[in-house]
Protein backbone atom coordinates (compact mmCIF):
# COMPACT_ATOMS: atom_id res chain seq x y z
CA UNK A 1 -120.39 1.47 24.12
CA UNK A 2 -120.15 3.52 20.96
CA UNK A 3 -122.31 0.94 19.37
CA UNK A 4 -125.29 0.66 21.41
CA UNK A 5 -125.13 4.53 21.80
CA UNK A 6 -125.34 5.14 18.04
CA UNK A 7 -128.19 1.89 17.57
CA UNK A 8 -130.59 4.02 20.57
CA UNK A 9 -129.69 7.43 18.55
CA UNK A 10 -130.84 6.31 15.35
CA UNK A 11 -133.95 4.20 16.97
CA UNK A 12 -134.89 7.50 18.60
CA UNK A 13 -135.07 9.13 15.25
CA UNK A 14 -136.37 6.65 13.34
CA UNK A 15 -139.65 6.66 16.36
CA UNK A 16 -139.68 10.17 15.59
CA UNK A 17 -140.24 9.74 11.88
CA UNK A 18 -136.72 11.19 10.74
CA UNK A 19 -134.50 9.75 8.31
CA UNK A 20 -130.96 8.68 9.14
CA UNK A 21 -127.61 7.92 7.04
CA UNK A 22 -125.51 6.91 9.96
CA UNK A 23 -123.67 4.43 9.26
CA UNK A 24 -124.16 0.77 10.84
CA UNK A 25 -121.31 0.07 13.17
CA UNK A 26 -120.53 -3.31 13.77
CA UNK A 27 -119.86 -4.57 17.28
CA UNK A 28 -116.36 -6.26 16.54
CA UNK A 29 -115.31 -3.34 13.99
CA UNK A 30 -111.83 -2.34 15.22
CA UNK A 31 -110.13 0.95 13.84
CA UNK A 32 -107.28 1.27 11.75
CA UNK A 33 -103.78 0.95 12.92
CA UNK A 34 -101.86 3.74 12.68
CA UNK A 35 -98.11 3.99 11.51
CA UNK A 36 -95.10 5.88 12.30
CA UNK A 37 -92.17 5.21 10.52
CA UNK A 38 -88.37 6.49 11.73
CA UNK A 39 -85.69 6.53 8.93
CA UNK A 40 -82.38 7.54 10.08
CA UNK A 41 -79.80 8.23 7.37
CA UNK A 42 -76.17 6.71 7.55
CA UNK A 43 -76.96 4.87 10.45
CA UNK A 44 -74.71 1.49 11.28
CA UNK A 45 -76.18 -1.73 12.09
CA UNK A 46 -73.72 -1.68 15.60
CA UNK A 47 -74.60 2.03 16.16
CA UNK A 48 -76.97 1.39 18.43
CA UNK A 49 -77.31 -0.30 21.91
CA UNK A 50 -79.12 -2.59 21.65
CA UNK A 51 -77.71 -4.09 18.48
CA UNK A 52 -73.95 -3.61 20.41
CA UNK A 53 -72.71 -0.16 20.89
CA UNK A 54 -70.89 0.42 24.24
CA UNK A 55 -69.75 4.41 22.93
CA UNK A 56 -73.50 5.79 21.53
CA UNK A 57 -75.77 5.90 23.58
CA UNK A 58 -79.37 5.20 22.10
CA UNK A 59 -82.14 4.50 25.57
CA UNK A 60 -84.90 5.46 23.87
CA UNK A 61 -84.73 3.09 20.61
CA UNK A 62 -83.41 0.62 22.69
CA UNK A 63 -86.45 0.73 24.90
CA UNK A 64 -88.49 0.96 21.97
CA UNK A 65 -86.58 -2.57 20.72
CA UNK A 66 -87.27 -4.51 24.36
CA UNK A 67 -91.24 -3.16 23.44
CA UNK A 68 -91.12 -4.63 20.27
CA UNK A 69 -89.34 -6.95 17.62
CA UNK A 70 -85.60 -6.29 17.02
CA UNK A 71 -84.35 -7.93 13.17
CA UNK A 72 -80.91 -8.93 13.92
CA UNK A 73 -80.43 -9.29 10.05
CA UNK A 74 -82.80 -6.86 8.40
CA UNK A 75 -81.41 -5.36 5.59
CA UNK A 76 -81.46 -2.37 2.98
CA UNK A 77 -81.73 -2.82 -0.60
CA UNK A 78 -78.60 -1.33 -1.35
CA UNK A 79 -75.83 0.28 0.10
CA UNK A 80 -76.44 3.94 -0.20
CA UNK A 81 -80.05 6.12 0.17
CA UNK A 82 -81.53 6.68 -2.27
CA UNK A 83 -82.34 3.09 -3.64
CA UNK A 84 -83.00 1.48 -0.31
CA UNK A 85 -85.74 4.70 0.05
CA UNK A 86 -87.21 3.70 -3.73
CA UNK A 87 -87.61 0.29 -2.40
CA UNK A 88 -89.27 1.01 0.89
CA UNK A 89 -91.78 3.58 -1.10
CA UNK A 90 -92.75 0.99 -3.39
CA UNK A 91 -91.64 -2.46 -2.02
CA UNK A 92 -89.74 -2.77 -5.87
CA UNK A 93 -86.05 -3.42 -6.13
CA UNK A 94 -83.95 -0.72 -6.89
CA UNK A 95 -82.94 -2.57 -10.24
CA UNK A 96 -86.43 -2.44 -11.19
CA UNK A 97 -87.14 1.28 -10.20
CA UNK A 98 -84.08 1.92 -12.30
CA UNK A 99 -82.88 3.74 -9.30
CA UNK A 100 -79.62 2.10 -8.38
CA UNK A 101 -77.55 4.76 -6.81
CA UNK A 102 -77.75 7.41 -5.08
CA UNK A 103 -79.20 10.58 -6.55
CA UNK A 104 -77.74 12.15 -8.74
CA UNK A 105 -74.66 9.90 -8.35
CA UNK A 106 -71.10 10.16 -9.03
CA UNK A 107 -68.95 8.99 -11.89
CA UNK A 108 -65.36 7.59 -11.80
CA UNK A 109 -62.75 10.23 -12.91
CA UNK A 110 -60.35 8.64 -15.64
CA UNK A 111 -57.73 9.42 -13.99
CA UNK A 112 -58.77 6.91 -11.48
CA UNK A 113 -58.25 4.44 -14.39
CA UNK A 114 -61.40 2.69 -13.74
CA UNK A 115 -62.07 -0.71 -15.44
CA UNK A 116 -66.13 0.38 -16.55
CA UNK A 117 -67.63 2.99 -17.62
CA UNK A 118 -70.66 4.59 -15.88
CA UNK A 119 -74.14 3.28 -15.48
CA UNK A 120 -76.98 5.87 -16.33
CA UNK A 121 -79.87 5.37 -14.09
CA UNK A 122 -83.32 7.23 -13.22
CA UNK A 123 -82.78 10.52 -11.16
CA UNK A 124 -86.34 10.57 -9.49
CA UNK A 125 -88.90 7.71 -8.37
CA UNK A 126 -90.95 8.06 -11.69
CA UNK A 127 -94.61 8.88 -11.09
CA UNK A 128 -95.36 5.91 -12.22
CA UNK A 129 -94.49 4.14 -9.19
CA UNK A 130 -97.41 3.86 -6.57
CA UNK A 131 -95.72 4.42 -3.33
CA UNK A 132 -97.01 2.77 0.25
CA UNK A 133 -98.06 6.90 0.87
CA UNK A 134 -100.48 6.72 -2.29
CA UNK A 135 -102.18 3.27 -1.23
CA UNK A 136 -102.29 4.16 2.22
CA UNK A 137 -104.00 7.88 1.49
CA UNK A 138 -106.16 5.90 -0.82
CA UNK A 139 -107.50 3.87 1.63
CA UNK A 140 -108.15 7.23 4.22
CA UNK A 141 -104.79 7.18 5.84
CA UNK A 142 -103.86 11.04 6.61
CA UNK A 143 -99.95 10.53 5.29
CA UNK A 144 -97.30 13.17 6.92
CA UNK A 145 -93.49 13.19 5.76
CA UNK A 146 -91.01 15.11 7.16
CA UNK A 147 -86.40 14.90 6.65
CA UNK A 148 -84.65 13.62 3.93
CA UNK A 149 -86.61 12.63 0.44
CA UNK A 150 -83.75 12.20 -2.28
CA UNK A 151 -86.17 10.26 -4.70
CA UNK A 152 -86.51 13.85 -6.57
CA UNK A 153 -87.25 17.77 -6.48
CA UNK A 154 -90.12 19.91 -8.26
CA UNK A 155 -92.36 17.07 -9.62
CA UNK A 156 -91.53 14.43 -7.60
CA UNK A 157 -91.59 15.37 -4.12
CA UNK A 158 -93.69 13.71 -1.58
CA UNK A 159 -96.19 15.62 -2.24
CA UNK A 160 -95.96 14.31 -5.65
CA UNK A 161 -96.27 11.26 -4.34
CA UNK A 162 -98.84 10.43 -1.55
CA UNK A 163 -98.30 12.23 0.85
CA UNK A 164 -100.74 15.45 2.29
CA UNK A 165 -97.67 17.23 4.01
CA UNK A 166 -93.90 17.54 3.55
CA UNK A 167 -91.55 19.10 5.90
CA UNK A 168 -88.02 19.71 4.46
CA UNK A 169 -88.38 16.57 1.75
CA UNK A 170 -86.55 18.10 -1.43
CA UNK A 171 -83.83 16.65 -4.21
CA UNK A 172 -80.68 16.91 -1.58
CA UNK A 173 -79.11 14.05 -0.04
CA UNK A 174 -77.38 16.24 2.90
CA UNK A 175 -79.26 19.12 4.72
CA UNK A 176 -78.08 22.15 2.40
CA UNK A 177 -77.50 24.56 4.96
CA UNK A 178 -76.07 22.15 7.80
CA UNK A 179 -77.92 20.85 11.18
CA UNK A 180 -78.35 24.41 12.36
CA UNK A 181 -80.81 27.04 10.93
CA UNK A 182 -80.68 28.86 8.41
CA UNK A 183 -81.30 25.54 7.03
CA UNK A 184 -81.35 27.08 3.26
CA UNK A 185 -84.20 24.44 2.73
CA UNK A 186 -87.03 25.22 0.07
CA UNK A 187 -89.37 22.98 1.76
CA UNK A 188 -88.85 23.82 5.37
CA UNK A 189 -89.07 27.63 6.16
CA UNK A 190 -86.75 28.85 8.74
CA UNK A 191 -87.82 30.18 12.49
CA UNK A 192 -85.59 30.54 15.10
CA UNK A 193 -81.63 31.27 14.17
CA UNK A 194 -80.28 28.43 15.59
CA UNK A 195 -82.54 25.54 15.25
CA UNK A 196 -81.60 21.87 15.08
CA UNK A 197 -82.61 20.41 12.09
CA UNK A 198 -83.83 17.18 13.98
CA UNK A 199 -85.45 19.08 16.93
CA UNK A 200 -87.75 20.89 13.81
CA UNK A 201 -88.79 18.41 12.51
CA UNK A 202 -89.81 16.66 15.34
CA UNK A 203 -91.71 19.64 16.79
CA UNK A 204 -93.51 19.26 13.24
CA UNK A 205 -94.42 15.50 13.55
CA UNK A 206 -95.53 15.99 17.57
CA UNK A 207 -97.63 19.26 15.57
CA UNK A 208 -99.05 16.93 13.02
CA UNK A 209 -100.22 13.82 16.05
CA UNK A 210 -101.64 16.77 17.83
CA UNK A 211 -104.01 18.74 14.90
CA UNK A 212 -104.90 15.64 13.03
CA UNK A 213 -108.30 14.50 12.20
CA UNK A 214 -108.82 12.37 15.20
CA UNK A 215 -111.09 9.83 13.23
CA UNK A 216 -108.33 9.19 10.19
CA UNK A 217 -105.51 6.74 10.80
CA UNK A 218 -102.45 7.98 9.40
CA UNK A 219 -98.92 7.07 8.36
CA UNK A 220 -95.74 9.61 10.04
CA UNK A 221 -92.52 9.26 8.04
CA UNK A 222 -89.92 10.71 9.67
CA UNK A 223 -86.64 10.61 8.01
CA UNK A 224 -83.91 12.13 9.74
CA UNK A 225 -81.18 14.03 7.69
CA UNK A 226 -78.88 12.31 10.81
CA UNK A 227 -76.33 10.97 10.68
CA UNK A 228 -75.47 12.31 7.39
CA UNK A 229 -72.53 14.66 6.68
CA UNK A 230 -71.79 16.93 6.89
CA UNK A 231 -70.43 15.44 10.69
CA UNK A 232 -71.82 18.24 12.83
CA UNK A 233 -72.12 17.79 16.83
CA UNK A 234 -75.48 18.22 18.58
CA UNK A 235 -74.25 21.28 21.28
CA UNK A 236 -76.65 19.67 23.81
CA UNK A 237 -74.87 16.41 23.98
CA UNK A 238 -71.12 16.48 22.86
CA UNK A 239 -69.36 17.56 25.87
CA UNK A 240 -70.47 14.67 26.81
CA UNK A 241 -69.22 12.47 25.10
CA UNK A 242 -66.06 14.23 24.63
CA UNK A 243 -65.65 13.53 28.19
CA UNK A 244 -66.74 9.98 27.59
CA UNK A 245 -64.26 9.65 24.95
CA UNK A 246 -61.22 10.91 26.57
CA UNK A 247 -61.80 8.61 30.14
CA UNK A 248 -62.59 5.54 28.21
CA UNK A 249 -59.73 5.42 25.36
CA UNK A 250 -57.62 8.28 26.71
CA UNK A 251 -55.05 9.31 24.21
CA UNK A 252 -54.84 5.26 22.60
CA UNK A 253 -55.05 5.27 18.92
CA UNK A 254 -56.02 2.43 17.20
CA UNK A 255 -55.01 1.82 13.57
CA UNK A 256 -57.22 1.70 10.24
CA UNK A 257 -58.59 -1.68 8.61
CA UNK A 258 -57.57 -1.62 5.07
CA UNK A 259 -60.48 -2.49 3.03
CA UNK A 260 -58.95 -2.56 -0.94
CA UNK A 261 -58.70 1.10 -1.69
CA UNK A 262 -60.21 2.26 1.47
CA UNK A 263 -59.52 2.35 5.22
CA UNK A 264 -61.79 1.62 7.58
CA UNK A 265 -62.51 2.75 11.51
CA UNK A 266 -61.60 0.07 13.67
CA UNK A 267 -63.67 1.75 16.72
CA UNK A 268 -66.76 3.67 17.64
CA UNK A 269 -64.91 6.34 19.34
CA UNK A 270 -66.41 9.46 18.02
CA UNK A 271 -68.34 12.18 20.09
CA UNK A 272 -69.43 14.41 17.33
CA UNK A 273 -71.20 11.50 15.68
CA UNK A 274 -72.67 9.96 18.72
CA UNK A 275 -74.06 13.26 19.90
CA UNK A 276 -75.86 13.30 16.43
CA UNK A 277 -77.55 9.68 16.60
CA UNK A 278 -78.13 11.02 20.64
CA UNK A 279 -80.71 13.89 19.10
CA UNK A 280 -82.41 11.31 17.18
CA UNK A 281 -82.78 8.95 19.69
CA UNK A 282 -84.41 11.85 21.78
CA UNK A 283 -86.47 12.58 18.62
CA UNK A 284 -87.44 8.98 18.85
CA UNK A 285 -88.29 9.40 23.00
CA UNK A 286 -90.16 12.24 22.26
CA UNK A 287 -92.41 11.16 19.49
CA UNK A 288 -93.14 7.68 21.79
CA UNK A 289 -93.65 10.08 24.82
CA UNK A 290 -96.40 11.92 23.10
CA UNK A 291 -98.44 8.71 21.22
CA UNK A 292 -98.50 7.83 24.74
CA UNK A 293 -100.24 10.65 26.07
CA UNK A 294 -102.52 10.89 23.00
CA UNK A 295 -103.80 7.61 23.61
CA UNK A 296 -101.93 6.56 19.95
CA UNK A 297 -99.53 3.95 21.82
CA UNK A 298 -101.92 0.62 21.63
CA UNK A 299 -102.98 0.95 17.91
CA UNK A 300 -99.69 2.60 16.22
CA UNK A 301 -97.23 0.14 14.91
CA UNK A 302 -93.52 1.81 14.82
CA UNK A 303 -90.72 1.02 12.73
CA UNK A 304 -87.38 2.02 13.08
CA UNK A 305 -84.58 1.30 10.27
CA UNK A 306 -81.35 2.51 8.41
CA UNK A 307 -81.56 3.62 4.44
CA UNK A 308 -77.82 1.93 4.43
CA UNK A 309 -74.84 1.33 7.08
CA UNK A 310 -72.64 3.61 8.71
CA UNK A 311 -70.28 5.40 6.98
CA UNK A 312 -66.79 3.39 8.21
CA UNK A 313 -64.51 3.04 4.57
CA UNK A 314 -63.86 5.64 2.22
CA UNK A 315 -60.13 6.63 1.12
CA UNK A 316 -59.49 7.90 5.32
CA UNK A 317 -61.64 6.05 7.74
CA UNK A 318 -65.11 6.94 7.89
CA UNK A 319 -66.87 8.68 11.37
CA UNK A 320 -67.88 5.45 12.62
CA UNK A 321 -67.24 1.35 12.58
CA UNK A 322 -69.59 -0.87 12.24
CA UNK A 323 -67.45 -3.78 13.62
CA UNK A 324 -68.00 -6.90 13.89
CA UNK A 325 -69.55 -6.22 10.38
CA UNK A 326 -67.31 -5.54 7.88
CA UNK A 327 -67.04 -2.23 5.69
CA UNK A 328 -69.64 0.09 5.47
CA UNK A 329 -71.45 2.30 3.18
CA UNK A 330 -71.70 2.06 -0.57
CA UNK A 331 -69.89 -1.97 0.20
CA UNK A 332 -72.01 -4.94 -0.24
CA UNK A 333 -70.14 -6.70 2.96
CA UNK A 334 -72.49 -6.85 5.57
CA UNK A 335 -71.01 -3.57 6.97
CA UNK A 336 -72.97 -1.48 3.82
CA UNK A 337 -76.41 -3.29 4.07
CA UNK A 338 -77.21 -4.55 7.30
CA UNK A 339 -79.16 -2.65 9.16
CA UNK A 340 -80.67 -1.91 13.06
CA UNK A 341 -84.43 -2.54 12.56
CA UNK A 342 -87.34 -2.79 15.05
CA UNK A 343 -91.14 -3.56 14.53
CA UNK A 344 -93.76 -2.74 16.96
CA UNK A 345 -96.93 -3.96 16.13
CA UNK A 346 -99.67 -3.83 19.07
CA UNK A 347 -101.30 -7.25 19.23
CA UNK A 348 -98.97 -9.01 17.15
CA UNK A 349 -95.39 -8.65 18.56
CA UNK A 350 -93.94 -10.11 21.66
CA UNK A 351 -91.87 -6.95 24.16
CA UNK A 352 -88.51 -7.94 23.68
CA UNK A 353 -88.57 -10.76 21.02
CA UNK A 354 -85.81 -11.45 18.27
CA UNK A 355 -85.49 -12.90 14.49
CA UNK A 356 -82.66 -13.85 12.62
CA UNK A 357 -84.63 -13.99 9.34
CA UNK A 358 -83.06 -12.57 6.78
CA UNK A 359 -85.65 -9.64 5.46
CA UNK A 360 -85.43 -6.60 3.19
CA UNK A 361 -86.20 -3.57 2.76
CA UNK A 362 -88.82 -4.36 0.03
CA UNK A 363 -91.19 -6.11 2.79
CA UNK A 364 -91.97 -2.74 4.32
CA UNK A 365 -94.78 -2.15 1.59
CA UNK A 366 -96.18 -5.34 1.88
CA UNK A 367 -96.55 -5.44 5.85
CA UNK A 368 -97.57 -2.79 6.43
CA UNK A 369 -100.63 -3.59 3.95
CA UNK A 370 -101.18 -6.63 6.05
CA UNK A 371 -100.76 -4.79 9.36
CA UNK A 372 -103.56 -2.11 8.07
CA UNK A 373 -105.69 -4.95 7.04
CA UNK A 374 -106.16 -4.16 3.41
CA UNK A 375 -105.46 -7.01 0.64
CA UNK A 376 -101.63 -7.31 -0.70
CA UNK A 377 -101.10 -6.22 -4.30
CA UNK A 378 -98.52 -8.20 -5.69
CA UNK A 379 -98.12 -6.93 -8.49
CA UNK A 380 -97.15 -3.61 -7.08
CA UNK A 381 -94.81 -4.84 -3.99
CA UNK A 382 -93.71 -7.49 -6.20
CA UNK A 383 -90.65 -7.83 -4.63
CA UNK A 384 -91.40 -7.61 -0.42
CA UNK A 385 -92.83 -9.97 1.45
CA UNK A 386 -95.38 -9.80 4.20
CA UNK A 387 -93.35 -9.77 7.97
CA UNK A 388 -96.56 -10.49 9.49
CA UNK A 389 -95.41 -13.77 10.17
CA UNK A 390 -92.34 -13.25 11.74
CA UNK A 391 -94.29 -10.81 14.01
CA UNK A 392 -97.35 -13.29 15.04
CA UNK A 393 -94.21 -15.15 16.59
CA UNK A 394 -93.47 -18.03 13.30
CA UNK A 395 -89.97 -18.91 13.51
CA UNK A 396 -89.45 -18.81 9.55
CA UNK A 397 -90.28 -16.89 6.64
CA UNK A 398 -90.85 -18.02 2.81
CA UNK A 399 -88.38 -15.69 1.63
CA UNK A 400 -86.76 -15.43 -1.91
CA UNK A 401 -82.08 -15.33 -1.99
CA UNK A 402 -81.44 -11.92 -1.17
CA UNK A 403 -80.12 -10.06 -4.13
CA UNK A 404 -78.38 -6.67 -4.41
CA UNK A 405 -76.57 -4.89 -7.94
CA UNK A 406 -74.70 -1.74 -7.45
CA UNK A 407 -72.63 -1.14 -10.71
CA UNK A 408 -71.65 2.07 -9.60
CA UNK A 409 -68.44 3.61 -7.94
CA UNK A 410 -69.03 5.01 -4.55
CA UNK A 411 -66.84 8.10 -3.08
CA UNK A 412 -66.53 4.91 0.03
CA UNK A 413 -64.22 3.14 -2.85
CA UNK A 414 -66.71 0.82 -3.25
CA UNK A 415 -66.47 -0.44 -7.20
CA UNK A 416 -68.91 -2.21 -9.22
CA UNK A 417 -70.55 -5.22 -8.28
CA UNK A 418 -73.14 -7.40 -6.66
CA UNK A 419 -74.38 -9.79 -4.22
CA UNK A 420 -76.53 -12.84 -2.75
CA UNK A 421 -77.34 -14.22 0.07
CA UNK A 422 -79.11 -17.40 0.55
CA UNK A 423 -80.50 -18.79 3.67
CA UNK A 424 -76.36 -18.63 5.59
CA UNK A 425 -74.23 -17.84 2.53
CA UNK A 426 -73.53 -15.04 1.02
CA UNK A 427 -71.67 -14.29 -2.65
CA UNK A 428 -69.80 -10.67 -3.03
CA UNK A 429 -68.74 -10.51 -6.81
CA UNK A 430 -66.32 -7.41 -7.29
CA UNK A 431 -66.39 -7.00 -11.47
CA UNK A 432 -62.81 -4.12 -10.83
CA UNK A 433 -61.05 -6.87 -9.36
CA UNK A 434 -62.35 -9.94 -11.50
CA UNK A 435 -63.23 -11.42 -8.09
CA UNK A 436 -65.84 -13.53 -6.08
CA UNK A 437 -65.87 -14.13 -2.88
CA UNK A 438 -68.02 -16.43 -0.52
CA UNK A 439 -68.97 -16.39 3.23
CA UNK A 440 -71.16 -18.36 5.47
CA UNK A 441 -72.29 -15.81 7.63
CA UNK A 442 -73.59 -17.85 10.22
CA UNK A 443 -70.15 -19.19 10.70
CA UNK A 444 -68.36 -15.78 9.96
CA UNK A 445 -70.54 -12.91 10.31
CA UNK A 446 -67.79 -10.39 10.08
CA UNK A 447 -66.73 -11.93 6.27
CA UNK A 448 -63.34 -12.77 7.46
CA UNK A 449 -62.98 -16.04 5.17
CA UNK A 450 -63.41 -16.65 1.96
CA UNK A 451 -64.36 -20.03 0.76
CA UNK A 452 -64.97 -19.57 -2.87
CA UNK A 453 -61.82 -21.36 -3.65
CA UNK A 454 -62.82 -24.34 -1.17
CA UNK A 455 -66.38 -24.81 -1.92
CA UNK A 456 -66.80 -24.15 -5.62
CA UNK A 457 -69.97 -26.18 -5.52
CA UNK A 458 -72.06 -23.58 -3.69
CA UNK A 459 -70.25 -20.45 -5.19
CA UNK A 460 -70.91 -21.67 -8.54
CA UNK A 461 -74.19 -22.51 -7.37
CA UNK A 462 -75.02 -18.52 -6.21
CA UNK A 463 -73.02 -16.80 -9.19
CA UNK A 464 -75.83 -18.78 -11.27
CA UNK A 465 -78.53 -17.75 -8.97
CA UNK A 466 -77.19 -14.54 -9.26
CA UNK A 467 -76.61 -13.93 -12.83
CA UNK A 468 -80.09 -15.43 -13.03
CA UNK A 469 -81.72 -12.97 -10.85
CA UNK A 470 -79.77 -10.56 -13.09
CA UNK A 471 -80.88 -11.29 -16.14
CA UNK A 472 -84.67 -11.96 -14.61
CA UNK A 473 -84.40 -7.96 -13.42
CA UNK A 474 -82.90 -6.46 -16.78
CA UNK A 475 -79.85 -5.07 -14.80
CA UNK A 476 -77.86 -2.79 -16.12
CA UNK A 477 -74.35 -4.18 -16.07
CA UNK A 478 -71.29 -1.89 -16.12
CA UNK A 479 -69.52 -1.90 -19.64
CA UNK A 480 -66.25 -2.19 -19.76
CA UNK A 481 -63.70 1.13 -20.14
CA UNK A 482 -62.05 0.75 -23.26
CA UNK A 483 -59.54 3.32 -22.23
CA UNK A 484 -58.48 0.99 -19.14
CA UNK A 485 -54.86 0.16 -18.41
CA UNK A 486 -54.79 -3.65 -17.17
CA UNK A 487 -51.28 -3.17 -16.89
CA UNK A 488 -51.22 -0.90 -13.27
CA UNK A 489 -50.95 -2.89 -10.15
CA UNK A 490 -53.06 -4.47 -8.22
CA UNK A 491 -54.86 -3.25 -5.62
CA UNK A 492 -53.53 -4.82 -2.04
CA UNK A 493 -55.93 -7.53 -0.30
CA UNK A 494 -57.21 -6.88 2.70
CA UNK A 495 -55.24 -6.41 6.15
């Protein structure tokens, strides 16, 4: 209709000797999709319903997952935030960002007696970088962030880096004043005493859908500071789950799962955590709810994802379990990196359709170029790949191993090392312990047996792919501690 209305307009002036510059509209031109983006901090591949959790309680993603495409084993480019948000920003590894812990990063006291010495790495996504925010607003997107940056302060804030607004997007990896205002945030002002850091900053996304420039598409980041520590309960929903705690495990206790230095939980059983992912998932209800009464629903595609997995092993056990994975955050077992993630792409994906591809967090950049209809760049995304694929319905991807380097110790107990997997298996190599350790996750999803020792052939076969990739990538590799005493025991395998 708009097209024959605009060809009689300009006819009608043209008959009347006027001049137009309206532009010609052709009949199959077909707007821009729009994209909004959720990225939830800390959160555990089983966290969620629909990928398993019988505790949390998540309707509104889980809804959103029988709409669209649910990744059974999408994963982040590392295991804590701040490189797996580098690599969704630019579809680049964190290794080649230089980015490959979190920001600023923590070194191991010598006390500790650690075997390596610390690994220096960037603490900002340099300027160099082109982010997805930069293409996108380059191409007429309207780009709105709003949570958790950590890829840099003054400098390199969003702002700095694509995007036209930022809500609460600073340096900080945990919200500086705590879930409730006064938030102590220099990019998010404070209203009302009281507020909940997630309800503000969804009342500033539904604010941005609403006062937008109707005719620009646009790309909504939301990145909730949840579930991050510090562990506070969301008033409106922990009773509860208290009460949901106490009548389904009553006063039963149910013992750690030692994980080397660590412990981990051995159940999701805790209400001040679920009543945090609760206000997201009512974040995530809410935002839906109102692209559906803006008329945004059939031309927005939504993603939903984790920057890492749920915090489960650290020297007590961690707020929640990711079980059947093993470990957690800052680990390279599939506890630490694999992650609940959902596409919905209007016209493409299938309501309540499934993959078991193994993807990364790299191929955001990429897709979402695809899914906008502008040409990849390669050379910028040079380590994603298109999804588009998987979405249309194909059963397989062309998909490079799966690589991941963290040389850094992690206050999880996590110590240096690094990882593959490739198409079923999957090689851990821990450099404190002088170990390697193989799993065919198809088999043994929850890393339970290692087969290094009874199929050398395909371990030595990924600890060349691996040191390959390495060397390919310039990583930094952790130098050894010259102050290291080789003579203290052991650390105890795993229970």
């Amino acid at each position: 209709m708009r097209f024959f209305v605009t060809r009689i307009f300009t006819l009608l002036l043209a008959c009347l000797g006027i001049v137009t510059s309206l532009p010609s509209l052709q009949a199959d031109e077909t707007p821009r999709p729009n994209f909004v983006f959720f990225l939830v901090d800390d959160l555990g591949w089983a966290d969620v319903g629909c990928f398993g959790s019988t505790f949390n309680e998540t309707p509104h993603i889980d809804a959103l997952a029988a709409s669209g495409m649910k990744f059974t084993s999408g994963y982040a480019a590392c295991p804590v935030c701040s490189p797996t948000r580098a690599s969704i920003m630019t579809g680049r590894h964190p290794v080649r960002v230089d980015i490959t812990d979190w920001i600023p990063g923590a070194t191991a006291k010598a006390s500790s007696n650690p075997r390596f010495l610390h690994v220096d790495d960037r603490s900002e996504l340099a300027l160099e970088e082109v982010t997805i925010a930069e293409v996108l607003k380059n191409n007429g997107y309207r780009t709105f962030f709003a949570g958790k940056w950590h890829l840099g302060g003054d400098g390199f804030l969003p702002t700095d880096q694509g995007f036209d607004f930022n809500f609460g997007g600073h340096e900080k990896g945990s919200p500086p004043g705590g879930y409730y205002s006064p938030f102590k945030n220099p990019q998010l002002p404070d209203k009302e005493d009281g507020e909940y850091l997630t309800e503000r900053l969804t009342d500033e996304s539904i604010n941005f859908l609403e006062t937008r420039t109707q005719s620009e598409p646009f790309l909504l980041y939301l990145s909730y500071y949840n579930v991050h520590t510090p562990i506070q309960p969301y008033n409106k929903r922990i009773e509860h789950f208290r009460t949901k705690a106490k009548d389904t495990f009553g006063n039963t206790k149910v013992p750690p799962i030692v994980e080397f230095r660590g412990e981990s939980r051995a159940r999701q059983d805790n209400p001040e955590i679920a009543s945090m992912l609760s206000a997201v998932d009512s974040s995530v209800g809410t935002i839906l709810n109102r692209l559906e009464e803006l008329n945004l629903t059939d031309n927005t595609v939504v993603i939903f994802f984790s920057d890492n997995g749920g915090l489960c092993t650290a020297r007590k056990p961690g707020p929640t379990s990711n079980l059947p994975l093993r470990s957690g955050k800052g680990w390279l077992y599939e506890g630490g990196i694999r992650e609940p993630m959902i596409v919905r792409a209007p016209g493409k994906t299938k309501a309540g359709s499934t993959t078991d591809v193994a993807v990364i967090s790299t191929d955001f950049f990429p897709t979402i170029l695809d899914l906008a209809g502008l040409p990849l760049q390669p050379e910028l995304h040079v380590d994603g790949t298109s999804l588009v694929p998987l979405l249309n319905g194909e059963a397989t991807l062309d998909h490079a191993p799966l690589c991941w380097h963290y040389p850094h110790y992690h206050g999880s107990t996590w110590t240096p090392g690094a990882a593959i997997r490739d198409g079923d298996w999957k090689l851990i190599e821990l450099y404190e312990f002088e170990k390697t350790e193989l799993y065919n996750l198809a088999e043994d999803l929850g890393e339970t047996q290692d087969l290094s020792s009874t199929n050398i052939e395909k371990t030595t076969e990924l600890k060349n792919k691996l040191r390959e990739w390495q060397m390919s990538m310039n990583a930094k590799m952790p130098v050894a501690n010259p102050e290291f005493d080789a003579s203290l025991p052991l650390i105890p395998a795993r229970k």
